[in-house]
C-alpha atoms as a PDB file:
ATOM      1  CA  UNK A   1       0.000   0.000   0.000  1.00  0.00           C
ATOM      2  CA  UNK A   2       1.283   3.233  -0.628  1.00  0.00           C
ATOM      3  CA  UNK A   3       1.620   5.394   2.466  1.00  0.00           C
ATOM      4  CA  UNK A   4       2.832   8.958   0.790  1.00  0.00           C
ATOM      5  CA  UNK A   5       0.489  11.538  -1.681  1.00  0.00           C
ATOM      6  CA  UNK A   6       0.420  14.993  -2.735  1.00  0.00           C
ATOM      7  CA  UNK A   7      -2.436  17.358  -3.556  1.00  0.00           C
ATOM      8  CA  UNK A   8      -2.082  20.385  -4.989  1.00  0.00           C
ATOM      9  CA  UNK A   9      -5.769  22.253  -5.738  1.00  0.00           C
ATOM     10  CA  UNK A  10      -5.611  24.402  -8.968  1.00  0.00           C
ATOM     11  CA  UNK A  11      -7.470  26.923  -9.634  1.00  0.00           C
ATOM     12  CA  UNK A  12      -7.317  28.086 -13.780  1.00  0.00           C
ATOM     13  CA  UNK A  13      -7.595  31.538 -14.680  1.00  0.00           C
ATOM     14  CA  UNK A  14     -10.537  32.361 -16.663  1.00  0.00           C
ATOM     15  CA  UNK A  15      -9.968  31.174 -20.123  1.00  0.00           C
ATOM     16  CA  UNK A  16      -7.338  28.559 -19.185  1.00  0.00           C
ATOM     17  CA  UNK A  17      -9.363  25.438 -18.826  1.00  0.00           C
ATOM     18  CA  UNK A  18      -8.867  23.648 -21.698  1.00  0.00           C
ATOM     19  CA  UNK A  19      -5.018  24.178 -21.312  1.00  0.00           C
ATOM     20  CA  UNK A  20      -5.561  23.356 -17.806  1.00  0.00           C
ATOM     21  CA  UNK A  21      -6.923  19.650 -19.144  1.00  0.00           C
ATOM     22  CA  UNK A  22      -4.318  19.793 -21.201  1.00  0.00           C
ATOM     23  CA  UNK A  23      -1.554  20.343 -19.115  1.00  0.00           C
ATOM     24  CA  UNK A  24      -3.076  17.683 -17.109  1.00  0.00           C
ATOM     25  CA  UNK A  25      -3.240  15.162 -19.765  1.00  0.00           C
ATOM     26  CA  UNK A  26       0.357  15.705 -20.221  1.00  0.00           C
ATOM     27  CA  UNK A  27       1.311  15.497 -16.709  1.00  0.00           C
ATOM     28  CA  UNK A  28       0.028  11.782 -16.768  1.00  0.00           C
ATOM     29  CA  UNK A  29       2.249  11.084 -19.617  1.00  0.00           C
ATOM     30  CA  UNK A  30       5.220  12.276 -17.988  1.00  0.00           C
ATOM     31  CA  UNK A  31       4.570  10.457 -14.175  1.00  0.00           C
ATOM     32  CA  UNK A  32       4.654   7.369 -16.533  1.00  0.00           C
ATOM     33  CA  UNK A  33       8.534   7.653 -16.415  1.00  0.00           C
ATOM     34  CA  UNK A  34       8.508   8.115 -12.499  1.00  0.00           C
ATOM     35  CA  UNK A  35       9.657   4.704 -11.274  1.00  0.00           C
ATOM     36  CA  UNK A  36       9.059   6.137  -7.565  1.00  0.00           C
ATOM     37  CA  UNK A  37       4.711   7.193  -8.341  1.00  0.00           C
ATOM     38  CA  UNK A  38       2.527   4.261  -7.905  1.00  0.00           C
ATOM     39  CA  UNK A  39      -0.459   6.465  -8.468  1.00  0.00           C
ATOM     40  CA  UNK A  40      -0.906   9.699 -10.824  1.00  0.00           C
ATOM     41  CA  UNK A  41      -4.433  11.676 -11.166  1.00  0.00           C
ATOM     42  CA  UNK A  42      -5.446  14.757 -12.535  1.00  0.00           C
ATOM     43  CA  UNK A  43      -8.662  15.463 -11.748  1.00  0.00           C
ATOM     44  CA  UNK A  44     -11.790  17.805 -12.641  1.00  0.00           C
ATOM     45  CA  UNK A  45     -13.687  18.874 -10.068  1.00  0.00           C
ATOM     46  CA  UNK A  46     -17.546  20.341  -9.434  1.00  0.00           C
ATOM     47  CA  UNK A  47     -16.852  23.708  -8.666  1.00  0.00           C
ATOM     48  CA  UNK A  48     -14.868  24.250 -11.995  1.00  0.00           C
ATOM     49  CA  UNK A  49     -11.640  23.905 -10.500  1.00  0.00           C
ATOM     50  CA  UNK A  50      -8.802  21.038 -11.435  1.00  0.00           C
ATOM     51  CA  UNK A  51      -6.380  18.906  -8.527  1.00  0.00           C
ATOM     52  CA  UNK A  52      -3.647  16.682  -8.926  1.00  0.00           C
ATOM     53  CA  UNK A  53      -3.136  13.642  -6.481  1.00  0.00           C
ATOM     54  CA  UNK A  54      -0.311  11.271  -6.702  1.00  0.00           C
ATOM     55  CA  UNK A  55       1.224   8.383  -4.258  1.00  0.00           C
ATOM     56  CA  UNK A  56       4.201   6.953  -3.393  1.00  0.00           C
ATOM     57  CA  UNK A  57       5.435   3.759  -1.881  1.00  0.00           C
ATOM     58  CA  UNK A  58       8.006   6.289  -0.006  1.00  0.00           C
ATOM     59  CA  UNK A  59       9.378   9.795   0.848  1.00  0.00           C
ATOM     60  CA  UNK A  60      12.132   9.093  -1.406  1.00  0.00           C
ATOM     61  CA  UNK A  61      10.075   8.751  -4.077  1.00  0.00           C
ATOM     62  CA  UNK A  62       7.697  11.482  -3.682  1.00  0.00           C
ATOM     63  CA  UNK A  63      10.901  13.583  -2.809  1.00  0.00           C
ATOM     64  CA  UNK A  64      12.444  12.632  -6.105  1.00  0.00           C
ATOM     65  CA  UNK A  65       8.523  13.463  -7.857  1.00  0.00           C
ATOM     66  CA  UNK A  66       8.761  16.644  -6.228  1.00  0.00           C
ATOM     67  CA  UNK A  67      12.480  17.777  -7.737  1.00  0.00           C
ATOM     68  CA  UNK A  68      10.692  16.068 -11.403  1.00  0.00           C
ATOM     69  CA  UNK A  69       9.444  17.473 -14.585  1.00  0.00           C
ATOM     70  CA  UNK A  70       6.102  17.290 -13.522  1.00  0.00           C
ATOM     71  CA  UNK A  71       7.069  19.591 -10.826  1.00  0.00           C
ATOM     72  CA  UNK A  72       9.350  21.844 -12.945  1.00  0.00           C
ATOM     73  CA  UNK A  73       6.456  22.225 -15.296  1.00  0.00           C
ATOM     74  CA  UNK A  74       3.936  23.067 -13.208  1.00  0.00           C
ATOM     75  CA  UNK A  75       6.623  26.102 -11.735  1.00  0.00           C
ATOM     76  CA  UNK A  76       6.951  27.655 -15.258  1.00  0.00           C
ATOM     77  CA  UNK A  77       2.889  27.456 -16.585  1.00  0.00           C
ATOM     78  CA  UNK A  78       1.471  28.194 -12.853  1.00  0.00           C
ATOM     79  CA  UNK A  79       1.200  32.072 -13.321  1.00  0.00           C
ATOM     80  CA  UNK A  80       0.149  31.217 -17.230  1.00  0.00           C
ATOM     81  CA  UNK A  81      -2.702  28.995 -16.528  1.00  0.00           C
ATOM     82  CA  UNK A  82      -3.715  29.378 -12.278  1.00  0.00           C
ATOM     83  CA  UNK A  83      -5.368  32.129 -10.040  1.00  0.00           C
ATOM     84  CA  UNK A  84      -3.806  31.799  -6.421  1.00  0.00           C
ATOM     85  CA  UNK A  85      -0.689  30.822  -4.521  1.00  0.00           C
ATOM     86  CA  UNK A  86       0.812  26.787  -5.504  1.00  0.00           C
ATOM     87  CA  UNK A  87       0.253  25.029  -2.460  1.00  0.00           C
ATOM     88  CA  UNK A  88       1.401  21.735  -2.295  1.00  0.00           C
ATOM     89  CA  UNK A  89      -0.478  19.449   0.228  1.00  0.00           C
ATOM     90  CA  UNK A  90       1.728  16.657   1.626  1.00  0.00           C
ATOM     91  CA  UNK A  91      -0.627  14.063   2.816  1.00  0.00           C
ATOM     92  CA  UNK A  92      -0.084  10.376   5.012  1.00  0.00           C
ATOM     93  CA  UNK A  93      -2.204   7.608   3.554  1.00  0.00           C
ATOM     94  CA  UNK A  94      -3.667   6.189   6.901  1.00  0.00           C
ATOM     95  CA  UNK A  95      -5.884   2.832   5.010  1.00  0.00           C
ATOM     96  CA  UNK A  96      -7.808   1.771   1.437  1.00  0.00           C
ATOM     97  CA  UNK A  97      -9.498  -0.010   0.098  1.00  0.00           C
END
């Protein structure tokens, strides 16, 4: 079971959701290449606004996720594509299913 995830909340600026799906679709193209991220999702929600959540098996490998491509890419197209602050949540997967 993985016991590490992230979630970052995103927020596009008006005009920017189809990059925003876009940028997503990408981003689960490149976490294919991350040996370390069991699980990759970027995800629409109700209120019109977009998340990512990813696991790991370990810290090392959402360490090495967070010093990635993914994460270098989100850096450079945040203030293209998102209103707010990047905030990224660093979350403890307690049980699943």
């Amino acid at each position: 079971m993985a016991k590490f995830a992230l979630y970052v909340a995103l927020k596009p600026k008006a005009g920017k959701a189809a990059d925003v799906e876009a940028f997503l679709k990408q981003g689960a193209q490149m976490a294919l290449k991350e040996k370390g991220t069991v699980s990759w999702y970027g995800l629409k929600e109700d209120d019109g606004r977009y998340s990512v959540f990813d696991t790991f098996d370990d810290e090392a490998g959402r360490d090495a996720h967070l010093n990635g491509d993914i994460a270098k890419a989100l850096m450079a197209k945040w203030s293209e594509l998102f209103d707010g602050e990047l905030h990224i949540n660093k979350i403890g997967i307690l049980a699943e299913k």
